[in-house]
C-alpha atoms as a PDB file:
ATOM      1  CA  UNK A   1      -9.853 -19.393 -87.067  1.00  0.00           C
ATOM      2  CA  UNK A   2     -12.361 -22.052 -85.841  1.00  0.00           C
ATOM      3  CA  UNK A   3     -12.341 -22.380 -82.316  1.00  0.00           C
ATOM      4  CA  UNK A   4     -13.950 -25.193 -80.409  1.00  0.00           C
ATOM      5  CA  UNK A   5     -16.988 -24.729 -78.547  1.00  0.00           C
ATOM      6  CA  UNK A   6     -17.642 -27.898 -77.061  1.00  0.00           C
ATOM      7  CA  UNK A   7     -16.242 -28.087 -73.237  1.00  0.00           C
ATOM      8  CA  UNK A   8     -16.101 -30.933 -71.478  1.00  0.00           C
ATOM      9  CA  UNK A   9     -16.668 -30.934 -68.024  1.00  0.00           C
ATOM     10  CA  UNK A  10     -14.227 -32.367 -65.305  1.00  0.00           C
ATOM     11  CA  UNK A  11     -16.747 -35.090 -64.230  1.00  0.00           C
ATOM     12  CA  UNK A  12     -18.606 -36.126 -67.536  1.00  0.00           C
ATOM     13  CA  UNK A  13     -20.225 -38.404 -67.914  1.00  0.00           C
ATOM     14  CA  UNK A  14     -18.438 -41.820 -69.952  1.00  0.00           C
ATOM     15  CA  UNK A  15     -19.551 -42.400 -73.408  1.00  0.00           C
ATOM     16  CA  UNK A  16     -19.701 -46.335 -72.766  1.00  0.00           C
ATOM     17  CA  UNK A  17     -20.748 -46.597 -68.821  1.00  0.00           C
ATOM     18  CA  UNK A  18     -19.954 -50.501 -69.501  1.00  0.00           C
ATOM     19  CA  UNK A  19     -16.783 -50.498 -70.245  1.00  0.00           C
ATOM     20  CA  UNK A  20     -15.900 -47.619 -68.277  1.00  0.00           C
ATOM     21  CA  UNK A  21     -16.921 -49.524 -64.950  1.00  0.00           C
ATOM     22  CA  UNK A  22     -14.765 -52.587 -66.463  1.00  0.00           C
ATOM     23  CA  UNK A  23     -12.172 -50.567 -67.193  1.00  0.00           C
ATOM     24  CA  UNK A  24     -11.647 -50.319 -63.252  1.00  0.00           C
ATOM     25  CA  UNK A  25     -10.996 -53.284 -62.953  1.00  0.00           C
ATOM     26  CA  UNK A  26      -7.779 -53.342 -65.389  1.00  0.00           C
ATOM     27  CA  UNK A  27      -4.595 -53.580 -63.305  1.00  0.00           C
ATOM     28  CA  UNK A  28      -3.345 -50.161 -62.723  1.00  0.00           C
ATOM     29  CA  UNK A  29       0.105 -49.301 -65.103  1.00  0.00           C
ATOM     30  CA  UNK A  30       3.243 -49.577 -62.286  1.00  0.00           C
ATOM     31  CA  UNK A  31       3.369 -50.745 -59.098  1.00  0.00           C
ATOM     32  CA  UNK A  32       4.059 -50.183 -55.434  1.00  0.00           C
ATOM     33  CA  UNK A  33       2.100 -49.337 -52.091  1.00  0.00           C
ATOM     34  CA  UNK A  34       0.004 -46.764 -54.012  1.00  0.00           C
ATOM     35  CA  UNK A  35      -1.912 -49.727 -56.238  1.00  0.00           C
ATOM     36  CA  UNK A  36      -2.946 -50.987 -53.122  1.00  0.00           C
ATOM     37  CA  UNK A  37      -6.519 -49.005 -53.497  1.00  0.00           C
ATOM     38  CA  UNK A  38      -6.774 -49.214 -57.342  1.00  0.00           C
ATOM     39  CA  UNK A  39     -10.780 -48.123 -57.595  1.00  0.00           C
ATOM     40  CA  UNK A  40     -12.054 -44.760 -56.472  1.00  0.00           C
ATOM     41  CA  UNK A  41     -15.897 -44.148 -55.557  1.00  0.00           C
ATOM     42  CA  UNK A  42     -17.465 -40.664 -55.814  1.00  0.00           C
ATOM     43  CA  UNK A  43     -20.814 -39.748 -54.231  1.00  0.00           C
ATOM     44  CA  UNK A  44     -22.322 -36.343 -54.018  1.00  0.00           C
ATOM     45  CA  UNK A  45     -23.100 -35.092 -50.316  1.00  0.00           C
ATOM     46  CA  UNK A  46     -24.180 -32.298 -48.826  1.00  0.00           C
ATOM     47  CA  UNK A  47     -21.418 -29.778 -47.215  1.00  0.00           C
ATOM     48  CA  UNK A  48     -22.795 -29.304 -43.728  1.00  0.00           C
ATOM     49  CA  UNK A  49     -22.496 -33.851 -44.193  1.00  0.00           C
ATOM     50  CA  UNK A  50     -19.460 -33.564 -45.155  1.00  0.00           C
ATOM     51  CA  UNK A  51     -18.902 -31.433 -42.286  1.00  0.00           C
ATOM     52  CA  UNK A  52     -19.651 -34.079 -39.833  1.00  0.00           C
ATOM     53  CA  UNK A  53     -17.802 -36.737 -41.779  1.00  0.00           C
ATOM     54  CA  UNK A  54     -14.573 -34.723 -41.309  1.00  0.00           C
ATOM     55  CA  UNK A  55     -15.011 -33.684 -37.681  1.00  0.00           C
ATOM     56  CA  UNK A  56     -16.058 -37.907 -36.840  1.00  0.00           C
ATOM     57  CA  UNK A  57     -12.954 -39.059 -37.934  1.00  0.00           C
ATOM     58  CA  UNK A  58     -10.907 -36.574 -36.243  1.00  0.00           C
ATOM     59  CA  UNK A  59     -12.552 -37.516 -33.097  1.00  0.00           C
ATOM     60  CA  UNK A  60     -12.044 -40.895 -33.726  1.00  0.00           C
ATOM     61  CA  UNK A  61      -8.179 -40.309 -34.404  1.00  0.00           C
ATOM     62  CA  UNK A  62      -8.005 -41.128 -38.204  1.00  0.00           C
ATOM     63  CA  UNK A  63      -8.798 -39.885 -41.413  1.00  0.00           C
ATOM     64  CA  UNK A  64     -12.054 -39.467 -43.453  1.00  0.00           C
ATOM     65  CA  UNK A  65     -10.475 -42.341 -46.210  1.00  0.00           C
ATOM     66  CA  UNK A  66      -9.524 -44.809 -43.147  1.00  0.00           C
ATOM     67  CA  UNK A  67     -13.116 -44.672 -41.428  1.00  0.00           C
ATOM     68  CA  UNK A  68     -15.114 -44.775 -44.432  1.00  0.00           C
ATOM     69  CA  UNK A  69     -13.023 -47.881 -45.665  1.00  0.00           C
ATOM     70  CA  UNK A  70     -13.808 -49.876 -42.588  1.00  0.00           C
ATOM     71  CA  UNK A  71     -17.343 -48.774 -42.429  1.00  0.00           C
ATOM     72  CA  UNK A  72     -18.126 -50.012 -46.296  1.00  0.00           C
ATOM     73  CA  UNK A  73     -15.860 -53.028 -45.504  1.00  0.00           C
ATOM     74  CA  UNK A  74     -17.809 -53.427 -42.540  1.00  0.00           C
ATOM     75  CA  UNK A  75     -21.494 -53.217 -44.657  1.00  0.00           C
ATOM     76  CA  UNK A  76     -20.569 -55.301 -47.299  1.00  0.00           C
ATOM     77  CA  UNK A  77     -18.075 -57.869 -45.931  1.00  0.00           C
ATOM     78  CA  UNK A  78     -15.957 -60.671 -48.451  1.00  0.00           C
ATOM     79  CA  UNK A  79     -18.506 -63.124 -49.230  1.00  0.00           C
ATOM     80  CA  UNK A  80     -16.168 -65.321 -51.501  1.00  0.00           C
ATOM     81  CA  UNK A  81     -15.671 -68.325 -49.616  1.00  0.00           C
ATOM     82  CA  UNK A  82     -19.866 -68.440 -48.630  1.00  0.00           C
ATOM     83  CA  UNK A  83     -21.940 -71.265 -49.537  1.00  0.00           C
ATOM     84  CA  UNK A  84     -25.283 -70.459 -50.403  1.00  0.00           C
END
């Protein structure tokens, strides 16, 4: 019996980067409140930041999603309707 040796990891990496970034923008398949947020980011932190991400926005009454939405909203703010 041949068996397969090749594993692929939960978070490989895309054969095509290109169209895997475009493919994010595709409308997502259904609808409803939960295609409100259709792209998801991923960075790699550190724990002990992580840590203080978690403990910030329970201080601050909300959730680590919430605060980090504002605070890239916030950085890089809806330019569309700027003239250069």
């Amino acid at each position: 019996m041949t068996a397969r040796n090749e594993k692929r990891g939960f978070a490989a990496r895309p054969a095509d980067p290109d169209g895997w970034i475009r493919a994010g923008d595709a409308p997502p398949a259904g609808g409803g409140a939960a295609t409100a947020y259709t792209a998801r980011l991923t960075i790699d932190i550190t724990p002990e930041l992580r840590g203080r991400i978690k403990i910030a926005a329970i201080r601050r009454g909300g959730t680590v999603t919430d605060m980090l939405r504002d605070l890239l909203a916030r950085e890089f703010p809806d330019t569309s309707g700027e003239r250069s």
